[in-house]
N, C-alpha and C. Protein backbone atom coordinates (compact mmCIF):
# COMPACT_ATOMS: atom_id res chain seq x y z
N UNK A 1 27.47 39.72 -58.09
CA UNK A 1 26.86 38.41 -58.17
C UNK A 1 26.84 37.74 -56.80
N UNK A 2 27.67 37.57 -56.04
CA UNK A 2 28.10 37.09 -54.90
C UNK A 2 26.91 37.77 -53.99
N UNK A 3 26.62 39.39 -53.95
CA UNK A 3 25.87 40.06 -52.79
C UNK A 3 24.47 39.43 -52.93
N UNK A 4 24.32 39.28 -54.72
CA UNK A 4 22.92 38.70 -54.99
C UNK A 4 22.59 37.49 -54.42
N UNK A 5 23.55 36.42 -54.65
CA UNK A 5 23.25 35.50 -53.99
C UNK A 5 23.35 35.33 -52.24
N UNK A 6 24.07 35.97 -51.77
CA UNK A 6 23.62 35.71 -49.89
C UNK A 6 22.39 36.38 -50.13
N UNK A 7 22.00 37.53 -50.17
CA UNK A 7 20.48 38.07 -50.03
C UNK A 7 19.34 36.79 -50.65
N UNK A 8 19.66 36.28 -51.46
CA UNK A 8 18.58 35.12 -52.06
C UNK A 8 19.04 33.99 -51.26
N UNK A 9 19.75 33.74 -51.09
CA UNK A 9 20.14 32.78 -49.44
C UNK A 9 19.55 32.83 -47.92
N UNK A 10 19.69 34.66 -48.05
CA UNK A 10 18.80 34.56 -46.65
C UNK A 10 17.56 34.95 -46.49
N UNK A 11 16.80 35.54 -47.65
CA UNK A 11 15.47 35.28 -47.62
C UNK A 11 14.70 34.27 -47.91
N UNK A 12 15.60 33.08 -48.35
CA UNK A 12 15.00 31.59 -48.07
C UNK A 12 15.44 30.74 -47.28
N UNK A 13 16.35 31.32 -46.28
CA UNK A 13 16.76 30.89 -44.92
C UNK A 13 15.21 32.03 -44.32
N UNK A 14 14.87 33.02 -44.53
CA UNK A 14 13.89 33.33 -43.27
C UNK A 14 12.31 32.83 -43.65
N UNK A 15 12.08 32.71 -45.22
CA UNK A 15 11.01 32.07 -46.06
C UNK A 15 10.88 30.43 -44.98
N UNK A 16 11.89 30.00 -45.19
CA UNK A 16 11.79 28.60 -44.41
C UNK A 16 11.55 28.52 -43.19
N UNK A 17 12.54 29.31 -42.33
CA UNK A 17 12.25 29.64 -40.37
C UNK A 17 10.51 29.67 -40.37
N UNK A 18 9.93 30.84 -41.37
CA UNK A 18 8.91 31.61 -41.23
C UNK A 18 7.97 30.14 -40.96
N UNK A 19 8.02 29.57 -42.39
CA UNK A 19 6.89 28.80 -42.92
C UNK A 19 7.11 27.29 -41.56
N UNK A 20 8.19 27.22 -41.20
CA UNK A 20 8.59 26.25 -39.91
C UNK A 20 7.90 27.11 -38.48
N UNK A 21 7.59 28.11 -38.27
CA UNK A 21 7.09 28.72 -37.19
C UNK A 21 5.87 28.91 -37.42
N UNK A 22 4.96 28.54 -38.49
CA UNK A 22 3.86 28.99 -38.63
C UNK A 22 3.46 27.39 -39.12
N UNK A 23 3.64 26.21 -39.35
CA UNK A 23 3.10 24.93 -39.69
C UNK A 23 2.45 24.51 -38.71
N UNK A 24 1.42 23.90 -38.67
CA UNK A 24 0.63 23.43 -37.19
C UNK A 24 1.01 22.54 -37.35
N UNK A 25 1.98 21.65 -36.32
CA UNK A 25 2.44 20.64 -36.07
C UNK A 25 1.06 19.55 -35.71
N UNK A 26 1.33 18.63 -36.31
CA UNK A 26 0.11 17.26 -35.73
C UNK A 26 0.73 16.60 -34.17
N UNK A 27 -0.01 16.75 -33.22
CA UNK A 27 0.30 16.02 -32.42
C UNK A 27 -1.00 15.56 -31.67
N UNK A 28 -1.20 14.15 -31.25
CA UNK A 28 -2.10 14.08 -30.42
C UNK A 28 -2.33 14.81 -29.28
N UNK A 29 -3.81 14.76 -29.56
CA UNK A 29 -4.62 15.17 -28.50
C UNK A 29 -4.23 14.97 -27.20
N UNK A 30 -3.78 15.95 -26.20
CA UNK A 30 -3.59 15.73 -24.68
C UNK A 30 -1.81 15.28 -24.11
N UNK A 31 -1.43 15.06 -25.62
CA UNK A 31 0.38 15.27 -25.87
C UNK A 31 0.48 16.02 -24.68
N UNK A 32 0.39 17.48 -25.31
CA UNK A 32 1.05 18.83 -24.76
C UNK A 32 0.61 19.85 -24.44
N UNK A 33 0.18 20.36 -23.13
CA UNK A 33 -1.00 21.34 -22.67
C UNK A 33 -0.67 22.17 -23.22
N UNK A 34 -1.73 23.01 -23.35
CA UNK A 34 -2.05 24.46 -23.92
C UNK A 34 -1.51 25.20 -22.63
N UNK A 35 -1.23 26.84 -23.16
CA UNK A 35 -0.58 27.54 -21.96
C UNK A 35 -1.89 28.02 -21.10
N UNK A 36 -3.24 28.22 -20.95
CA UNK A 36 -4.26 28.08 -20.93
C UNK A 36 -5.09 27.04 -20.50
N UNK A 37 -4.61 25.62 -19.97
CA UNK A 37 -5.36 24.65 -19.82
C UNK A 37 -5.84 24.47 -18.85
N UNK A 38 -4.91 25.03 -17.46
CA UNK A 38 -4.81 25.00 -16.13
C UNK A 38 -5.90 25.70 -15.58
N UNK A 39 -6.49 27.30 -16.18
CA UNK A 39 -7.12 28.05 -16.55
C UNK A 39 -8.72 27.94 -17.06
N UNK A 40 -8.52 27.09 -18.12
CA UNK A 40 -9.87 26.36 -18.44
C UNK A 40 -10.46 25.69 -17.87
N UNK A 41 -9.76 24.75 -16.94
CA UNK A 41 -10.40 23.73 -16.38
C UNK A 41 -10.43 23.85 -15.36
N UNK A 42 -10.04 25.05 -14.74
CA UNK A 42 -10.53 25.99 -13.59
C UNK A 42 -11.79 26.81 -13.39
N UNK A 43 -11.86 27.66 -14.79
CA UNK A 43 -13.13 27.82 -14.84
C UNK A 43 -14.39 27.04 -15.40
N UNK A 44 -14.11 25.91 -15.74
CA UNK A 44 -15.02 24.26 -15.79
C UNK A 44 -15.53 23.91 -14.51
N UNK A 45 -14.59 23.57 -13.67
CA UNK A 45 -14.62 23.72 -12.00
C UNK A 45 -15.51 24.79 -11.45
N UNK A 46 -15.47 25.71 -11.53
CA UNK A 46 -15.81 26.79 -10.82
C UNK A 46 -16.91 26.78 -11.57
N UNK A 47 -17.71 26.71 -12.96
CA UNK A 47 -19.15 26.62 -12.93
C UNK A 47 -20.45 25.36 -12.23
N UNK A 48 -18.79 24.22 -12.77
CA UNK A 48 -19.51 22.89 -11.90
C UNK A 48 -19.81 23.06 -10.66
N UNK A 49 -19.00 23.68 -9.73
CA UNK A 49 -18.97 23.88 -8.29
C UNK A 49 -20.46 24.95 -8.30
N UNK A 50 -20.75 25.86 -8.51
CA UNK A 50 -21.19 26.79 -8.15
C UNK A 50 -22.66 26.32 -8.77
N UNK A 51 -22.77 25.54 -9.59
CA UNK A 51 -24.01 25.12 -10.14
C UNK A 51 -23.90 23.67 -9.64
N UNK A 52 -23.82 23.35 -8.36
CA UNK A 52 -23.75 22.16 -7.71
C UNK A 52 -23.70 21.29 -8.64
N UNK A 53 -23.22 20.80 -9.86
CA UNK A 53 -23.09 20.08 -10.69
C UNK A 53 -22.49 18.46 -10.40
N UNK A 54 -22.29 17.76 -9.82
CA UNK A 54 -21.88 16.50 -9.63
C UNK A 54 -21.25 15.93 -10.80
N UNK A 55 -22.13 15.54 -11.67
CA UNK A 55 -21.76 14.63 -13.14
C UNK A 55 -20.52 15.73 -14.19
N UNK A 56 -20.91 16.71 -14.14
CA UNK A 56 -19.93 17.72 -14.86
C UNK A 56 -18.77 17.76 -14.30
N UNK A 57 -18.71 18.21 -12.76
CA UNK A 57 -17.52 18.18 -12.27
C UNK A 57 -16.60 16.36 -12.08
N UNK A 58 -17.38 15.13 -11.95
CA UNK A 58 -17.63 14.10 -12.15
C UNK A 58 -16.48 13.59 -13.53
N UNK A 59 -17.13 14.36 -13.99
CA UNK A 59 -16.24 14.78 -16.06
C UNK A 59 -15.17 15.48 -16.34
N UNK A 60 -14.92 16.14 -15.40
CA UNK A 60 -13.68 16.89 -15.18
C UNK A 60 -12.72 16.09 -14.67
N UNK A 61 -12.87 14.72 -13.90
CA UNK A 61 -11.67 14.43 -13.30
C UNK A 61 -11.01 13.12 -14.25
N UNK A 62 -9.79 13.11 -14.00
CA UNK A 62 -8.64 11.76 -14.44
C UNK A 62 -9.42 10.75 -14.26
N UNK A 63 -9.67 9.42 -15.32
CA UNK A 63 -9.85 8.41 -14.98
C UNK A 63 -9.95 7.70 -14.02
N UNK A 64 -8.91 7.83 -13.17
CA UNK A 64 -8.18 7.16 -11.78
C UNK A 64 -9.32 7.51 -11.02
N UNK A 65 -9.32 9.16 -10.98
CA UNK A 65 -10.19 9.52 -9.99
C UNK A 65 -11.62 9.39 -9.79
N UNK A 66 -11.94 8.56 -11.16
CA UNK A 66 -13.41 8.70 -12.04
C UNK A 66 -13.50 6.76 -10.82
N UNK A 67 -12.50 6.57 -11.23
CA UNK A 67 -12.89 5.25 -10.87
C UNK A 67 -12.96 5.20 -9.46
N UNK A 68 -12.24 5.95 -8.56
CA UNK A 68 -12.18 6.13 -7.21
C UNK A 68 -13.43 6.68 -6.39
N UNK A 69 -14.10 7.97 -7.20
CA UNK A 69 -15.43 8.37 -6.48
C UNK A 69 -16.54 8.45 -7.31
N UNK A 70 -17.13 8.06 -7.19
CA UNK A 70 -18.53 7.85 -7.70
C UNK A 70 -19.21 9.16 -8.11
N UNK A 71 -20.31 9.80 -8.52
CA UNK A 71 -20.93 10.78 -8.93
C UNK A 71 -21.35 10.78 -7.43
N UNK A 72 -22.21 10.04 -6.43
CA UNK A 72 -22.52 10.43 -4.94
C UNK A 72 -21.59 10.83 -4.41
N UNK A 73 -20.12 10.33 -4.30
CA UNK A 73 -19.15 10.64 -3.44
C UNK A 73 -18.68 12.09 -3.78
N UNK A 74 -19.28 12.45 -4.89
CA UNK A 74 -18.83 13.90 -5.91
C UNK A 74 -20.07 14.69 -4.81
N UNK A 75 -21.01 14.28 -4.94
CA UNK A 75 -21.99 14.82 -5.13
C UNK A 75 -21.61 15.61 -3.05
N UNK A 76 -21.21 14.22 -2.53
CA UNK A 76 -21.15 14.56 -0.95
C UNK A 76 -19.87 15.51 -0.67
N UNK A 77 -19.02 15.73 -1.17
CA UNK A 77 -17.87 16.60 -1.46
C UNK A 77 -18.07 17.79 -1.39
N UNK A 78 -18.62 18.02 -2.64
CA UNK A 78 -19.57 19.41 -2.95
C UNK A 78 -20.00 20.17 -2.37
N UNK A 79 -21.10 19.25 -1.39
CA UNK A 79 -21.40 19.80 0.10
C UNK A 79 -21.03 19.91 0.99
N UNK A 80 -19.68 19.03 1.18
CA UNK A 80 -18.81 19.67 2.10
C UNK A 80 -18.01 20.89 1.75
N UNK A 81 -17.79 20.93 0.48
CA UNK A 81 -16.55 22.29 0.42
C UNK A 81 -17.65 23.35 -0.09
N UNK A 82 -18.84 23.78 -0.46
CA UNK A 82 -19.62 24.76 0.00
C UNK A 82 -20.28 25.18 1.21
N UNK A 83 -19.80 23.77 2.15
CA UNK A 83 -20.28 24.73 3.62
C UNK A 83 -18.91 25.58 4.11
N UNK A 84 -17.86 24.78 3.50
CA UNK A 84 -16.61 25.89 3.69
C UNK A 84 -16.81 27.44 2.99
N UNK A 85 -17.13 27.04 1.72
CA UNK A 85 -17.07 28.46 0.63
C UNK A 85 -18.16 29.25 0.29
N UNK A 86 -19.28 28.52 0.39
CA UNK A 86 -20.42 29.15 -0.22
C UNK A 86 -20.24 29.07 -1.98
N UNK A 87 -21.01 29.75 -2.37
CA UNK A 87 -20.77 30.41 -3.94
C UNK A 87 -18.94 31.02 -4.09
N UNK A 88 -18.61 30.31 -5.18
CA UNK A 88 -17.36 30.99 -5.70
C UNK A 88 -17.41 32.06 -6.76
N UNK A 89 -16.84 33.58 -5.89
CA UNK A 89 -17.17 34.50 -6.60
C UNK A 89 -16.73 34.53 -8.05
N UNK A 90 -15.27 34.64 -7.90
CA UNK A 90 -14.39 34.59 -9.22
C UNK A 90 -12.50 33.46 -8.55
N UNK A 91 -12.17 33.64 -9.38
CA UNK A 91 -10.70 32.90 -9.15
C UNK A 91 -9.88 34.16 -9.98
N UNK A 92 -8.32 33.76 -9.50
CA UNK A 92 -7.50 34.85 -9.57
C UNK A 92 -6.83 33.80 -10.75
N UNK A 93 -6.51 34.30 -11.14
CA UNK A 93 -5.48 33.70 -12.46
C UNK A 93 -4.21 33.01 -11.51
N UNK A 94 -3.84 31.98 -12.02
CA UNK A 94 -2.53 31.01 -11.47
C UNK A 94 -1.96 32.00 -10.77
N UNK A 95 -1.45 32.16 -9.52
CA UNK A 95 -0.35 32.95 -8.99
C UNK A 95 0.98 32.50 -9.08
N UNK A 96 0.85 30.90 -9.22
CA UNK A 96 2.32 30.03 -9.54
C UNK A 96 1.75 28.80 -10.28
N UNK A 97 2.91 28.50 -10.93
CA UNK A 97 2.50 27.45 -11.58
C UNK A 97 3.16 27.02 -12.74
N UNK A 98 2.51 25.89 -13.49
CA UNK A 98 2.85 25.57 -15.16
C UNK A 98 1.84 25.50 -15.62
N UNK A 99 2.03 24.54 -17.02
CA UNK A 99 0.48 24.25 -17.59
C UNK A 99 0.01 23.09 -17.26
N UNK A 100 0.03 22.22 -16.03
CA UNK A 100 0.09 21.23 -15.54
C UNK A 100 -0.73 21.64 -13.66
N UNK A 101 -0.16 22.39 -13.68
CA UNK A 101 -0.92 22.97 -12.06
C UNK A 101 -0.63 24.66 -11.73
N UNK A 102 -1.83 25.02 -10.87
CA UNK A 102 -1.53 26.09 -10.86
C UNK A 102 -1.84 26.50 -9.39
N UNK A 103 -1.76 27.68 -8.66
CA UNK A 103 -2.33 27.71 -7.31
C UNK A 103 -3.09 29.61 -7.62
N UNK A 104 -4.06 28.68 -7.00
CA UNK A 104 -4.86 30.27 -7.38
C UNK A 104 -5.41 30.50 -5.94
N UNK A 105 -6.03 32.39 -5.93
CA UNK A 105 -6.63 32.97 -4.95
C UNK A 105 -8.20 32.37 -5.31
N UNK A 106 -8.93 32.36 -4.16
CA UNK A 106 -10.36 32.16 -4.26
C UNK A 106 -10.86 32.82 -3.75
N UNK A 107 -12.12 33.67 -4.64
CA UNK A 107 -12.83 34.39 -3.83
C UNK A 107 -13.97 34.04 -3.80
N UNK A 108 -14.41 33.50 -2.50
CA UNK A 108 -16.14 33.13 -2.43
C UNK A 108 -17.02 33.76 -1.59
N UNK A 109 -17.91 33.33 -1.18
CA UNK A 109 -18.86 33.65 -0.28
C UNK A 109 -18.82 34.19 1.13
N UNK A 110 -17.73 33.34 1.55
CA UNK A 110 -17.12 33.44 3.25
C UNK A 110 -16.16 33.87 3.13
N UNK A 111 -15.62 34.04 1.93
CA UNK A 111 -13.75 34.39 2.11
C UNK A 111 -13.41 34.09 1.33
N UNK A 112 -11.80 34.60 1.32
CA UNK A 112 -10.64 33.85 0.38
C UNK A 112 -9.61 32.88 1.12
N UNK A 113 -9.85 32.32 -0.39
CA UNK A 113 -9.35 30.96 0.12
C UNK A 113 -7.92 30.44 -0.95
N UNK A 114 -7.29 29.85 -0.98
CA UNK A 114 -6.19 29.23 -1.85
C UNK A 114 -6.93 27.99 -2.81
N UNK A 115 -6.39 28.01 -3.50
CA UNK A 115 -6.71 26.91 -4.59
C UNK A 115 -5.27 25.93 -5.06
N UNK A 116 -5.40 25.00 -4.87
CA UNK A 116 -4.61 24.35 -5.64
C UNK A 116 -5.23 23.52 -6.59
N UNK A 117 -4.54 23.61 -8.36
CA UNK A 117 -5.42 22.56 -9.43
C UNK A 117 -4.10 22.00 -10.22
N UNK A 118 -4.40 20.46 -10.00
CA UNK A 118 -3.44 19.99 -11.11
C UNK A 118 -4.36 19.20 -12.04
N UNK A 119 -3.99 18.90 -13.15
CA UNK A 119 -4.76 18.68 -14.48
C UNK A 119 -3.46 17.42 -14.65
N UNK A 120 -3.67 16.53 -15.55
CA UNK A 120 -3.23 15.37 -16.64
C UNK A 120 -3.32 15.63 -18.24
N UNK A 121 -1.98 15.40 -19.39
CA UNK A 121 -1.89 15.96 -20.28
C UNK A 121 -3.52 15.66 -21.26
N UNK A 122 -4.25 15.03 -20.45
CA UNK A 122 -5.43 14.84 -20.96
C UNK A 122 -6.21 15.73 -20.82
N UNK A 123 -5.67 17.09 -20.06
CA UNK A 123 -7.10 18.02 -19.31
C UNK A 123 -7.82 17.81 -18.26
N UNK A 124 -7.56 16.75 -17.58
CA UNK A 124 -8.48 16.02 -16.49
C UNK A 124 -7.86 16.06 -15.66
N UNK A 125 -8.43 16.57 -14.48
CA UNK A 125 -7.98 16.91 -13.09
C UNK A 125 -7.40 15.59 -12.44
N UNK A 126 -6.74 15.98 -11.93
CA UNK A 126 -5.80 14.36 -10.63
C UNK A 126 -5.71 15.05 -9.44
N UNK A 127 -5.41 16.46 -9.15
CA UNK A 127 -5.91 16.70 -8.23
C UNK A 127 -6.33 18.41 -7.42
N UNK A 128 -7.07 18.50 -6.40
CA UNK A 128 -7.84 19.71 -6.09
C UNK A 128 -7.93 20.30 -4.56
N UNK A 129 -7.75 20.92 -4.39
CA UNK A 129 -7.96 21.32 -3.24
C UNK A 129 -8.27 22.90 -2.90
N UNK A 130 -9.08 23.08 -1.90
CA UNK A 130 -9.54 24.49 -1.44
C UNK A 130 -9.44 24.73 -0.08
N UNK A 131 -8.91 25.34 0.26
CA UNK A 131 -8.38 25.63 1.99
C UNK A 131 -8.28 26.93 2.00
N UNK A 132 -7.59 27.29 3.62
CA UNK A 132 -7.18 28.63 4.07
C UNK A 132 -6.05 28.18 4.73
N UNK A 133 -5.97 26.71 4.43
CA UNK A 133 -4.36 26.35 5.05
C UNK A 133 -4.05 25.17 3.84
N UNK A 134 -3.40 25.42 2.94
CA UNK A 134 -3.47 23.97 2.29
C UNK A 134 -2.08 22.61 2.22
N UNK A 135 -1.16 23.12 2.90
CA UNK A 135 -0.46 22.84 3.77
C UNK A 135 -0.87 21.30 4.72
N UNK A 136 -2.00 21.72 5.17
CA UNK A 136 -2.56 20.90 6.57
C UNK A 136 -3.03 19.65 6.16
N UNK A 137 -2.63 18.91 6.93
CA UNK A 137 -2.70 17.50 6.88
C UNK A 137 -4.52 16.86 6.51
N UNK A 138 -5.26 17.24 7.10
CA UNK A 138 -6.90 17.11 6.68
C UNK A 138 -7.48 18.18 5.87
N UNK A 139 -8.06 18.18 4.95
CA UNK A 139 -8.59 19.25 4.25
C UNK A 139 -10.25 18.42 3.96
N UNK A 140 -10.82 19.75 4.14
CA UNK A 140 -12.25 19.17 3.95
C UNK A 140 -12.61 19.18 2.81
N UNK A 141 -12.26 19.60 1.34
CA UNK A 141 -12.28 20.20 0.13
C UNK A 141 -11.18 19.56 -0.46
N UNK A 142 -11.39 18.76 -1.08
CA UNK A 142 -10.14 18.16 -1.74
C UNK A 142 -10.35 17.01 -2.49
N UNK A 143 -9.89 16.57 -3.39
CA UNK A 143 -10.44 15.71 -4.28
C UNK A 143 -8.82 15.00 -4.80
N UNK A 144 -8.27 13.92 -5.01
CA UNK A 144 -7.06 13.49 -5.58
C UNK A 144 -5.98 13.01 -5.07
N UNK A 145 -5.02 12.99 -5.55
CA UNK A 145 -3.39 13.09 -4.87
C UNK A 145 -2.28 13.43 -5.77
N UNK A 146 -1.16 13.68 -5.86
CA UNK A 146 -0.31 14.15 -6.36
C UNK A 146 0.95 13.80 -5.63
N UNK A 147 2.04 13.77 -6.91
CA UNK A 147 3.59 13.77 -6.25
C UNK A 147 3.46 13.09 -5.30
N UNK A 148 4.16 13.31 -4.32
CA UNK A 148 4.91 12.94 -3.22
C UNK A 148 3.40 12.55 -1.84
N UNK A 149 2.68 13.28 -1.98
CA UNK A 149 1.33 13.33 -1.22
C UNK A 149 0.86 11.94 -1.18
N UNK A 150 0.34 11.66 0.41
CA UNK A 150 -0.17 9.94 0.42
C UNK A 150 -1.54 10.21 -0.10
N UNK A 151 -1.84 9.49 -0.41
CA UNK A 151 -3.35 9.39 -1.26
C UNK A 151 -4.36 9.72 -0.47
N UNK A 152 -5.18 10.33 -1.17
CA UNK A 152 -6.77 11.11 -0.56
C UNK A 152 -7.42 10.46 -0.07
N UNK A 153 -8.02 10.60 0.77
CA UNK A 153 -9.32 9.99 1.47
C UNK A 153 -10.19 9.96 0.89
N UNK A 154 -11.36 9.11 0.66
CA UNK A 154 -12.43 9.58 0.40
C UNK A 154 -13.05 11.19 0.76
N UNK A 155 -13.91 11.96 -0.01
CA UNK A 155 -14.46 13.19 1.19
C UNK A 155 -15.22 12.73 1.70
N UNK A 156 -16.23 11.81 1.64
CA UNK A 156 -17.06 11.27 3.13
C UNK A 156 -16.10 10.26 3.72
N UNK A 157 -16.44 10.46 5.20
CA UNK A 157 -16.33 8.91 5.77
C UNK A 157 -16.90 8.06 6.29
C-alpha cells in the first residue's frame, strides 16, 4: 500500500512540474525579450539599411530616439554609413551578448565591419553602431547612446 502510494505521489508531483513547464505564462508585451530578439531586429535593420528605408528603420528605434531624429536625420545617416559599407551582405549571429544587445560581424560591400545592437524590452533599438573601430570616440554610423556612453550626436552636423 505504502509503494502504491509514493508512485501516485510522484506521478502527480511530475503531472504538475510538467503541466507548470508547459502553461504559457501571461505577461505583457515587451516584459521579457525573447532569446531571439536581438537577432530579429537585426535582421529588420539590415533590410531597412540595405533597402535605404528611412521610415522603417525610423520604426525600429526607442521612442527617445524617435523623438531625437527625425525620418531626414534617418534618412542623412543612412548615407553616411553606406558610404562606409555599401550593401550589407549578411550579419554573423551575436558573437557576445544577451537578449538585450549583441555585437555582431558585418559583412558588406567594402568589408567587415563590427556591429554593435542594443534593443529596449520593447524591441526598439536605443542604440547602433557600425565601425572597424567601435571603441573610437567619433563614429560615422551610429545612431543612440547607452550605459555609461555620453550621448550621440546627431549623424549630420
Amino acid at each position: 500500500m505504502l509503494r502504491t502510494r509514493v508512485r501516485s505521489g510522484m506521478r502527480g508531483v511530475l503531472f504538475l512540474t510538467t503541466a507548470l513547464a508547459l502553461t504559457p505564462w501571461s505577461t505583457p508585451r515587451g516584459e521579457t525579450l525573447g532569446p531571439l530578439a536581438v537577432t530579429n531586429i537585426s535582421e529588420a535593420l539590415t533590410r531597412a539599411y540595405n533597402d535605404e528605408n528611412a521610415a522603417a528603420l525610423h520604426g525600429l528605434l526607442a521612442l527617445a530616439l524617435q523623438a531625437r531624429y527625425t525620418p531626414d536625420d534617418i534618412r542623412k545617416a543612412l548615407t553616411l554609413c553606406r558610404v562606409l559599407t555599401g550593401d550589407i551582405f549578411r550579419l554573423s549571429t551575436p558573437s557576445w551578448g544577451t537578449r538585450s544587445y549583441g555585437f555582431f560581424g558585418l559583412y558588406a560591400e567594402t568589408g567587415v565591419f563590427d556591429m554593435v545592437l542594443e534593443i529596449d524590452p520593447a524591441e526598439k533599438i536605443v542604440y547602433w553602431v557600425v565601425s572597424d573601430d567601435v571603441t573610437a570616440k567619433e563614429q560615422q554610423c551610429r545612431l543612440g547612446q547607452t550605459g555609461d556612453r555620453p550621448p550621440a550626436v546627431k549623424p549630420i552636423q
